[in-house]
PDB file of N, CA and C in Angstrom:
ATOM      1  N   UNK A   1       0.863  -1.170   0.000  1.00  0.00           N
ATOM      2  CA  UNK A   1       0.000   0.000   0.000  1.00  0.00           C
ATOM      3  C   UNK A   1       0.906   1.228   0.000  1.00  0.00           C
ATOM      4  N   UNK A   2       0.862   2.020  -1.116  1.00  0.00           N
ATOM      5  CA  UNK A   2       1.193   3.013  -1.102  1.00  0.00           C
ATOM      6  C   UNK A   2       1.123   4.162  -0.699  1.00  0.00           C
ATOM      7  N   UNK A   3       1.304   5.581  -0.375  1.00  0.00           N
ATOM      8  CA  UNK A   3       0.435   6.825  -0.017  1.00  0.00           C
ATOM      9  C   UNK A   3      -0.288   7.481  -0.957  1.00  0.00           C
ATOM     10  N   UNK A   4      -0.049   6.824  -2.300  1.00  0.00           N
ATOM     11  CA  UNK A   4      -1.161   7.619  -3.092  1.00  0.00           C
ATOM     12  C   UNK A   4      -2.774   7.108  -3.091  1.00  0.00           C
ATOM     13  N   UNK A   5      -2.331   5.235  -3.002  1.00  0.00           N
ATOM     14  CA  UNK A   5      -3.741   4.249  -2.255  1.00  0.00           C
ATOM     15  C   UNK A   5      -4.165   5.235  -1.059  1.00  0.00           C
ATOM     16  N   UNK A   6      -3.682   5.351   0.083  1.00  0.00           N
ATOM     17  CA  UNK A   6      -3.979   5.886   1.200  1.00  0.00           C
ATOM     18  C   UNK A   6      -4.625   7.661   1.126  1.00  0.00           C
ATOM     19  N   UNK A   7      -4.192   8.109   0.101  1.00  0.00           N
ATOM     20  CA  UNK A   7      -5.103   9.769  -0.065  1.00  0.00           C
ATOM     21  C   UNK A   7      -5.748   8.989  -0.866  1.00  0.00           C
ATOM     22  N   UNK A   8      -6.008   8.016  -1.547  1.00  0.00           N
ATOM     23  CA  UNK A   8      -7.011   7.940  -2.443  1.00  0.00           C
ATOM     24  C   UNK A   8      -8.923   7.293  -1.245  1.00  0.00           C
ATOM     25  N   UNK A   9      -8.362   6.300  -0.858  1.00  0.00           N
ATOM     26  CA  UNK A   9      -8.832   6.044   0.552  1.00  0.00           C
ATOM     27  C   UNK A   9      -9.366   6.953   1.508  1.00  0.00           C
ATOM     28  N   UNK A  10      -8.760   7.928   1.492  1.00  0.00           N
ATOM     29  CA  UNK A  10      -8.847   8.769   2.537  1.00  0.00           C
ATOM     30  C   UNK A  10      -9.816   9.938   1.875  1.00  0.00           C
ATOM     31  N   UNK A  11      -9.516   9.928   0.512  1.00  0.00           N
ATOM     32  CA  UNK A  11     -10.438  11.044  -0.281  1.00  0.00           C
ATOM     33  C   UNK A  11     -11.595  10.698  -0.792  1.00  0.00           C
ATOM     34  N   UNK A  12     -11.982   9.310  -0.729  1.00  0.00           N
ATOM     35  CA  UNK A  12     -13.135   8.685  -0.783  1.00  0.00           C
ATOM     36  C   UNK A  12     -14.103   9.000   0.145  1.00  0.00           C
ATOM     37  N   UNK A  13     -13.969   8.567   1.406  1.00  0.00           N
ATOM     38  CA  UNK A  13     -14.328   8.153   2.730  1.00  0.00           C
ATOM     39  C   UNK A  13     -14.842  10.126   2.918  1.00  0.00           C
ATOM     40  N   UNK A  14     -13.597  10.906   3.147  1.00  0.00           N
ATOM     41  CA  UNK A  14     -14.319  12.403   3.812  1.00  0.00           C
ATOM     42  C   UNK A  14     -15.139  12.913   2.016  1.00  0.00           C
ATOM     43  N   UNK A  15     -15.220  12.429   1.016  1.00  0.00           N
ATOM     44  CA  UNK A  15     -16.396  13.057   0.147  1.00  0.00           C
ATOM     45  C   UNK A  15     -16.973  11.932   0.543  1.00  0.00           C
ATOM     46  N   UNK A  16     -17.579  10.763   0.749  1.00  0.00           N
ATOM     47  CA  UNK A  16     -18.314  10.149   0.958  1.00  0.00           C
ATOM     48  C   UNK A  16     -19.492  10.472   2.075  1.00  0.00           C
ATOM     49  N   UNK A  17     -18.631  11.365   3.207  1.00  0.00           N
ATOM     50  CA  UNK A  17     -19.066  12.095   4.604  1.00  0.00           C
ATOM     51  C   UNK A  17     -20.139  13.233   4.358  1.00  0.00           C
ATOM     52  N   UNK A  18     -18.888  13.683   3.726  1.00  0.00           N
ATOM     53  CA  UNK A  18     -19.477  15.331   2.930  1.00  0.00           C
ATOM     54  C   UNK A  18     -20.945  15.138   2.532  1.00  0.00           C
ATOM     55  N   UNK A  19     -20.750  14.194   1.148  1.00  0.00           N
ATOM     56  CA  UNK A  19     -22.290  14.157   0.364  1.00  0.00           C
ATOM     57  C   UNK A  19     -23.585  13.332   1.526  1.00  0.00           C
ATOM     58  N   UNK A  20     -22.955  12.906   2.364  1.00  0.00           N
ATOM     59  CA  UNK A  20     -24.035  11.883   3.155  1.00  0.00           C
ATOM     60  C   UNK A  20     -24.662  13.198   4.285  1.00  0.00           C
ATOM     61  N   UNK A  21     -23.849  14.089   4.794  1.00  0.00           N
ATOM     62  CA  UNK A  21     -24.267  14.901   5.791  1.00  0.00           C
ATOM     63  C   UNK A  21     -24.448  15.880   5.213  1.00  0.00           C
ATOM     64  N   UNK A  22     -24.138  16.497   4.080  1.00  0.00           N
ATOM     65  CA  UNK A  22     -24.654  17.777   2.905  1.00  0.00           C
ATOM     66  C   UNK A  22     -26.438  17.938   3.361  1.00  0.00           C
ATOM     67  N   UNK A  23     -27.039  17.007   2.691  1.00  0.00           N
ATOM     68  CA  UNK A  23     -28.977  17.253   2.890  1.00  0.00           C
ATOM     69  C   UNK A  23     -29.019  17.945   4.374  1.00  0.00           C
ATOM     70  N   UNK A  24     -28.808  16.565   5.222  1.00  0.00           N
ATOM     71  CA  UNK A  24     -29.629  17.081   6.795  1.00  0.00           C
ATOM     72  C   UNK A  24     -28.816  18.393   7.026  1.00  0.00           C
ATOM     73  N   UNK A  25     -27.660  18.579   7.097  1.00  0.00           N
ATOM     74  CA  UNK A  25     -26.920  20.089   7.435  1.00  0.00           C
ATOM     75  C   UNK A  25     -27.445  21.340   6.909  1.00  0.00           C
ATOM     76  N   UNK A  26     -27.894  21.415   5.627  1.00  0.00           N
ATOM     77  CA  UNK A  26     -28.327  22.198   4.222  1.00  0.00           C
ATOM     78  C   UNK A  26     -30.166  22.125   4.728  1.00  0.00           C
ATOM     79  N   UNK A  27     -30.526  20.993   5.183  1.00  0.00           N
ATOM     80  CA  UNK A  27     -31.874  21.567   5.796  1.00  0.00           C
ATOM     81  C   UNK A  27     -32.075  22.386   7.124  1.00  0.00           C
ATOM     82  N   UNK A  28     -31.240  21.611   8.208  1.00  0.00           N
ATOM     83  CA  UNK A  28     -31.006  22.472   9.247  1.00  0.00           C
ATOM     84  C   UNK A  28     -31.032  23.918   8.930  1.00  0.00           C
ATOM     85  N   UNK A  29     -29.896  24.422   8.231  1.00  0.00           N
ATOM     86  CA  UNK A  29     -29.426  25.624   7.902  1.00  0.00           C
ATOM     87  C   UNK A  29     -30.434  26.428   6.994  1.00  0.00           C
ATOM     88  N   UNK A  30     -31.464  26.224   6.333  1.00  0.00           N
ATOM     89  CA  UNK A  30     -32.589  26.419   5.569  1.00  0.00           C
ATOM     90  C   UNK A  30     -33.520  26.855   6.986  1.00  0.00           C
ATOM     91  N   UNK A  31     -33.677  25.785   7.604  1.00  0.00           N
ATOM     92  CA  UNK A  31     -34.378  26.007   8.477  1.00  0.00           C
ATOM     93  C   UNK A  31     -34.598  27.017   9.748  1.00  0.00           C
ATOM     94  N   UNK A  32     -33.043  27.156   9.955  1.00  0.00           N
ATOM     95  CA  UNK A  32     -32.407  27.814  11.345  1.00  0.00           C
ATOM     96  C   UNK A  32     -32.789  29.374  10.853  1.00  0.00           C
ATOM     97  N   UNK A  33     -32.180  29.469   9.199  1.00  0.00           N
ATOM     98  CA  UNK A  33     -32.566  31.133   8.705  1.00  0.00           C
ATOM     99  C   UNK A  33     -33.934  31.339   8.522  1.00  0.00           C
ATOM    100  N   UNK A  34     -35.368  30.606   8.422  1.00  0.00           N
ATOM    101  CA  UNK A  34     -36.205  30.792   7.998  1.00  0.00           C
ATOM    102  C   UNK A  34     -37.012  31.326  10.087  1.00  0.00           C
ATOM    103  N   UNK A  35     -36.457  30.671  11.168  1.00  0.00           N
ATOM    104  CA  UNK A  35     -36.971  30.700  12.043  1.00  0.00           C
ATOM    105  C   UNK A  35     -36.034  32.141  12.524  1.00  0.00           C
ATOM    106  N   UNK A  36     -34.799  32.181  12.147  1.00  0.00           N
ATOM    107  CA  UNK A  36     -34.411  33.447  12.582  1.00  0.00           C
ATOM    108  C   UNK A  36     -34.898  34.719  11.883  1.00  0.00           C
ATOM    109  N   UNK A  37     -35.185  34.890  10.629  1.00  0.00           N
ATOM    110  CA  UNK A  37     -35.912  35.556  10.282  1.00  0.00           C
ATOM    111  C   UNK A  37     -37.458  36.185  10.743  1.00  0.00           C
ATOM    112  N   UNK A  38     -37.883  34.952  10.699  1.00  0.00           N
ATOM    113  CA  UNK A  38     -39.435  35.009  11.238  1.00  0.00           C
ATOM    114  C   UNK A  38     -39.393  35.446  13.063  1.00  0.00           C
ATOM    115  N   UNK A  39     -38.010  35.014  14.180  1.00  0.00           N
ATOM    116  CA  UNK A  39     -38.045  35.800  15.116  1.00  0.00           C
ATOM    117  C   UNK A  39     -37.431  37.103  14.856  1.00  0.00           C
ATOM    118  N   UNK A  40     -36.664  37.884  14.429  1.00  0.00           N
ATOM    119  CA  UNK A  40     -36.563  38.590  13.778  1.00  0.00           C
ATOM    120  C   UNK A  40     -37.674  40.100  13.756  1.00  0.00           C
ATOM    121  N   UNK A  41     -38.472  39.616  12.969  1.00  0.00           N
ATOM    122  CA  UNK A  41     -39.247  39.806  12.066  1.00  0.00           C
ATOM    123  C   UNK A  41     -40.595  40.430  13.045  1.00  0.00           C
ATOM    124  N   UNK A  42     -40.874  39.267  14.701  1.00  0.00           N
ATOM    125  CA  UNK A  42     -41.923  39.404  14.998  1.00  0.00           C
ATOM    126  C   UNK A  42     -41.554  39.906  16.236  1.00  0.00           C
ATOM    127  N   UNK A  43     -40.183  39.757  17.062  1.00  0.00           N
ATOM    128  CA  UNK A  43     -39.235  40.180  17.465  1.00  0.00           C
ATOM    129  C   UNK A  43     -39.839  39.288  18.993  1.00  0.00           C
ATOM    130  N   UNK A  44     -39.570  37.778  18.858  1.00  0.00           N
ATOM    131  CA  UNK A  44     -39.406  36.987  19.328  1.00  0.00           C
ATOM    132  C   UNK A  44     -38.628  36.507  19.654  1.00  0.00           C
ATOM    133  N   UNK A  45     -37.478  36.328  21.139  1.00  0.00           N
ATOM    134  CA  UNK A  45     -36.977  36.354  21.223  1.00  0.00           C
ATOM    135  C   UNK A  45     -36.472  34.692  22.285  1.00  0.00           C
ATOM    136  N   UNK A  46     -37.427  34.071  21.998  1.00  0.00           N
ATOM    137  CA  UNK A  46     -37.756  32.560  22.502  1.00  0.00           C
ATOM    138  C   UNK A  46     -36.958  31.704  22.181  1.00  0.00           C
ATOM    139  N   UNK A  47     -35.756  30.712  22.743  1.00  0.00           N
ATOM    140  CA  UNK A  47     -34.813  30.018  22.715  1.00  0.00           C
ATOM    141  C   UNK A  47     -34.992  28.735  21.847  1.00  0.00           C
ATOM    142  N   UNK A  48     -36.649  27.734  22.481  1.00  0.00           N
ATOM    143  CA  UNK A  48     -36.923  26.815  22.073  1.00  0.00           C
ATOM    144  C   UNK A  48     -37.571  27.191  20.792  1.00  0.00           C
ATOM    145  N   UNK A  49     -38.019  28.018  20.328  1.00  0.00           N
ATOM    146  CA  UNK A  49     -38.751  28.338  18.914  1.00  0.00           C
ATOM    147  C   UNK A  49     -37.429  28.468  17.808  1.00  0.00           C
ATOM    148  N   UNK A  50     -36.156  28.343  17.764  1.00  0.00           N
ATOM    149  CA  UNK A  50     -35.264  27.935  17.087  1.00  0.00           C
ATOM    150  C   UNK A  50     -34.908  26.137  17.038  1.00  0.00           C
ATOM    151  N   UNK A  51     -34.734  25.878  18.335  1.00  0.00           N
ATOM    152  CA  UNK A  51     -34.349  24.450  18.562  1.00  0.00           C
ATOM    153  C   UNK A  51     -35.637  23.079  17.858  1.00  0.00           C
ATOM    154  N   UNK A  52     -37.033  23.454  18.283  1.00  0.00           N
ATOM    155  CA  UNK A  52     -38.081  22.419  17.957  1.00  0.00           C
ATOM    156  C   UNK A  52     -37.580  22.502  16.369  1.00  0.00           C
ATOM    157  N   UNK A  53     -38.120  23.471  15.370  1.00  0.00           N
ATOM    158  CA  UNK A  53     -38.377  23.300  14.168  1.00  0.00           C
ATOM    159  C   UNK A  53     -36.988  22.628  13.500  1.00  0.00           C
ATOM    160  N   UNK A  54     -36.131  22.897  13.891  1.00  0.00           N
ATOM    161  CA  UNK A  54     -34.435  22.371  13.682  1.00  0.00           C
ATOM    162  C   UNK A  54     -34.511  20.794  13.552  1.00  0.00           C
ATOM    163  N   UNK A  55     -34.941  20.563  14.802  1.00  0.00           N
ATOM    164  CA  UNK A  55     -34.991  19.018  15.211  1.00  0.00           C
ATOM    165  C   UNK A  55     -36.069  18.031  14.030  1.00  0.00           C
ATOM    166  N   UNK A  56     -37.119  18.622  14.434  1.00  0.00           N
ATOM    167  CA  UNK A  56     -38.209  18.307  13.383  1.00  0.00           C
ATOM    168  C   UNK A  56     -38.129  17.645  12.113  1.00  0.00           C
ATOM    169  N   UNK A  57     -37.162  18.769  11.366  1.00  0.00           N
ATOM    170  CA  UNK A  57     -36.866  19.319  10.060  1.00  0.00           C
ATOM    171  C   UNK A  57     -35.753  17.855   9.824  1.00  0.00           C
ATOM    172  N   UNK A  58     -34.834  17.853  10.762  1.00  0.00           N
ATOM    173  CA  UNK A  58     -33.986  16.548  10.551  1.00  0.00           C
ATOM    174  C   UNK A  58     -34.099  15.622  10.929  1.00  0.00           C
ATOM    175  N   UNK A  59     -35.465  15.199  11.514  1.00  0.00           N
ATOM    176  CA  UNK A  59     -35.704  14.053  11.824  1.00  0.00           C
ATOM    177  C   UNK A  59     -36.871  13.528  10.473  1.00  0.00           C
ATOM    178  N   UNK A  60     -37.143  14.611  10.014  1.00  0.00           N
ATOM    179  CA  UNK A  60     -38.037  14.370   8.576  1.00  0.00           C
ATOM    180  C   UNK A  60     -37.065  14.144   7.602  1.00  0.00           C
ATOM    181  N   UNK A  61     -35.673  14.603   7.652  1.00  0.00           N
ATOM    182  CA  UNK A  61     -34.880  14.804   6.397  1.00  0.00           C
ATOM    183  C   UNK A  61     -34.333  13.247   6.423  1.00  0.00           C
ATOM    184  N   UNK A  62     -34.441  12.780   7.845  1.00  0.00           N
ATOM    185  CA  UNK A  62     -33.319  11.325   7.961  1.00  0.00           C
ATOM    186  C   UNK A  62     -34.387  10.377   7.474  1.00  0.00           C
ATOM    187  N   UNK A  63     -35.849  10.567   7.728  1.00  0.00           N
ATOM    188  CA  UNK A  63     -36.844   9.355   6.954  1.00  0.00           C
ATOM    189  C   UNK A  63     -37.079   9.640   5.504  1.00  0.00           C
ATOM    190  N   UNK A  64     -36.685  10.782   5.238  1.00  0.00           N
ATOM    191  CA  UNK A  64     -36.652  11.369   3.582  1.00  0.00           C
ATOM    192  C   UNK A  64     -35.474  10.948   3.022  1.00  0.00           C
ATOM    193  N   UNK A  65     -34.263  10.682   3.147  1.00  0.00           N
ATOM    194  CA  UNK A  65     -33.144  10.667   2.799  1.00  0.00           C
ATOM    195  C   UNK A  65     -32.481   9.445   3.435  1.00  0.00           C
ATOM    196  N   UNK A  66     -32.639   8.828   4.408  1.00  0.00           N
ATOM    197  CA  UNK A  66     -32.372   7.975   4.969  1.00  0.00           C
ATOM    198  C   UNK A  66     -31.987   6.810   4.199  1.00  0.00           C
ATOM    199  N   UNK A  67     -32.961   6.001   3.436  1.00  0.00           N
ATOM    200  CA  UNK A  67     -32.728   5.070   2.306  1.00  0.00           C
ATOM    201  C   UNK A  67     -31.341   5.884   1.301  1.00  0.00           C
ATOM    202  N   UNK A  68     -31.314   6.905   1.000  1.00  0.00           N
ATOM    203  CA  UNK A  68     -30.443   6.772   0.078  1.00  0.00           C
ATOM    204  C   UNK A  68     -28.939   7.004   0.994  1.00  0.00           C
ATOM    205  N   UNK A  69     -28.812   7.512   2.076  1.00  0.00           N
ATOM    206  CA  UNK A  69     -27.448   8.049   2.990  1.00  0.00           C
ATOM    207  C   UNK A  69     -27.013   6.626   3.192  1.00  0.00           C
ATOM    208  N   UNK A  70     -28.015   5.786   3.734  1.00  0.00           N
ATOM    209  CA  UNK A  70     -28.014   4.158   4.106  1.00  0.00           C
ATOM    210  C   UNK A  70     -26.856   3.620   2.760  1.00  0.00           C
ATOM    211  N   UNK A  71     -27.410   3.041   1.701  1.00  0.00           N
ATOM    212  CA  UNK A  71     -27.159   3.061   0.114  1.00  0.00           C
ATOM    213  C   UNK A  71     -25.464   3.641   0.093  1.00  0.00           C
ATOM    214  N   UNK A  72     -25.879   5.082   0.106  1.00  0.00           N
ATOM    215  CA  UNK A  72     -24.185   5.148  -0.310  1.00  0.00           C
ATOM    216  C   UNK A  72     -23.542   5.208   0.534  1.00  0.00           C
ATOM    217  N   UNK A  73     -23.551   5.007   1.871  1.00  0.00           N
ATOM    218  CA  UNK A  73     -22.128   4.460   2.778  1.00  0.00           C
ATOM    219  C   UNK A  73     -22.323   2.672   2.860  1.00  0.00           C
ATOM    220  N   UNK A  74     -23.272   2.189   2.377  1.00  0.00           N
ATOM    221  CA  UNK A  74     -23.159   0.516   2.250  1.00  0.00           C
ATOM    222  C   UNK A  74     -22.130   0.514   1.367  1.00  0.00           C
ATOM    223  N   UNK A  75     -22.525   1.384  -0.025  1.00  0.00           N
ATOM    224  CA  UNK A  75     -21.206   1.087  -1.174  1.00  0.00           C
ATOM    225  C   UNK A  75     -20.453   1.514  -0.808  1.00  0.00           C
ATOM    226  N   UNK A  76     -19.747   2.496  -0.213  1.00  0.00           N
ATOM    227  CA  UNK A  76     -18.301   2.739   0.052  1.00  0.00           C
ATOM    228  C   UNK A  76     -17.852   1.661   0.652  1.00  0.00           C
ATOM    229  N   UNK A  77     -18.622   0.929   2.073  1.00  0.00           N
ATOM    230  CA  UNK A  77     -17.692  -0.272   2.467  1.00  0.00           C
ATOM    231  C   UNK A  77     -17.804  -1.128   1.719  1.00  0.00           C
ATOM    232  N   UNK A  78     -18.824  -1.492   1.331  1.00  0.00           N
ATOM    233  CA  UNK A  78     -18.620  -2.260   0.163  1.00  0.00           C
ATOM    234  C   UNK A  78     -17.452  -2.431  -0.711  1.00  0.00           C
ATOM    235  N   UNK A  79     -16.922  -1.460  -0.951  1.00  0.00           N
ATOM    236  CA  UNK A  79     -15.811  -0.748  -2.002  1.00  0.00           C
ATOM    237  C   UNK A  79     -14.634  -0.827  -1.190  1.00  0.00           C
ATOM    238  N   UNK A  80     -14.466  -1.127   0.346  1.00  0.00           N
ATOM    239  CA  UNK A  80     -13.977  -1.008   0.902  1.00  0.00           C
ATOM    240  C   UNK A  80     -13.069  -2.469   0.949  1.00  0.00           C
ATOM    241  N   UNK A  81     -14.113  -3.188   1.637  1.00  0.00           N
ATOM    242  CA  UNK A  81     -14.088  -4.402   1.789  1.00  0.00           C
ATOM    243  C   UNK A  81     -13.965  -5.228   0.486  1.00  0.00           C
ATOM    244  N   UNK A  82     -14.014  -5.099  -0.574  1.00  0.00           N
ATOM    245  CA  UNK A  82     -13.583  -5.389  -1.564  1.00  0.00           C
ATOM    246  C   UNK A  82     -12.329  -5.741  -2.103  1.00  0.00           C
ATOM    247  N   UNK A  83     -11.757  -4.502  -2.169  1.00  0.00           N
ATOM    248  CA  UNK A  83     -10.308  -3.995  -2.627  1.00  0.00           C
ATOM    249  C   UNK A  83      -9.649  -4.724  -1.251  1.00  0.00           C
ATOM    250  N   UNK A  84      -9.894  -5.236   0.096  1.00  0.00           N
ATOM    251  CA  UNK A  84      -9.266  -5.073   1.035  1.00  0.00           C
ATOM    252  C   UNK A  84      -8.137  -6.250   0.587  1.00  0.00           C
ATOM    253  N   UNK A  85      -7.908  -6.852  -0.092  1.00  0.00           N
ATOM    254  CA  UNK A  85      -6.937  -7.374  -0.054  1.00  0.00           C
ATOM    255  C   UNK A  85      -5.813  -6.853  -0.543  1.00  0.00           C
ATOM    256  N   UNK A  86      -6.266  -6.234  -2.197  1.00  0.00           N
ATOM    257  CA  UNK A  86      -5.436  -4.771  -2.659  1.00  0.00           C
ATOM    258  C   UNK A  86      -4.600  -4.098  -2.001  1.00  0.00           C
ATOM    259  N   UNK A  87      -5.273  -3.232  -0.554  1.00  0.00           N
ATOM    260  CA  UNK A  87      -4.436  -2.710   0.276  1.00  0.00           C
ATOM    261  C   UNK A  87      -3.803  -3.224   0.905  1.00  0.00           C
ATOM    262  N   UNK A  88      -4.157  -4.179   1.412  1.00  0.00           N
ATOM    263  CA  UNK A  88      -3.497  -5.201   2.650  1.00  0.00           C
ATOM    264  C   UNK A  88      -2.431  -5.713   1.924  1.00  0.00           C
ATOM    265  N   UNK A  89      -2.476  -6.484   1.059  1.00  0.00           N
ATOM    266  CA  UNK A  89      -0.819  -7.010   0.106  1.00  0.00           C
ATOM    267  C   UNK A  89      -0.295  -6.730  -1.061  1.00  0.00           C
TER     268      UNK A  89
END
């Protein structure tokens, strides 16, 4: 195993991270500005009226998205466990 195997490995795995936690993060963050706005706005200044809709929002995004986040980190180990002999000798 070489170090170019090993950044290659290694550059798999953190874009593999990236695209799997991209949705729920990207909804959060959709979400967090739409409730800061709206306190904002009405000049509400309530702690839990940020936190509920947050939670909500990603617990809908993980049964929305869930099947496919599932999917592509199966194939990476998959891909993983594969090659493992590759790396190993």
């Amino acid at each position: 195993m070489n170090t170019e195997m090993v950044i290659s490995i290694a550059e798999k795995g953190i874009y593999t991270i990236i695209i799997v936690c991209a949705p729920l993060l990207l909804l959060a963050l959709g979400i967090g500005l739409a409730v800061s706005i709206f306190q904002a706005t009405t000049q509400i200044q309530e702690q839990t009226l940020a936190f509920v809709p947050k939670i909500v929002g990603v617990m809908v995004g993980m049964i929305f998205f869930g099947p496919w986040m599932l999917e592509t980190i199966i194939t990476y180990t998959i891909d993983i466990f594969t090659n493992l002999t590759r790396f190993v000798g």
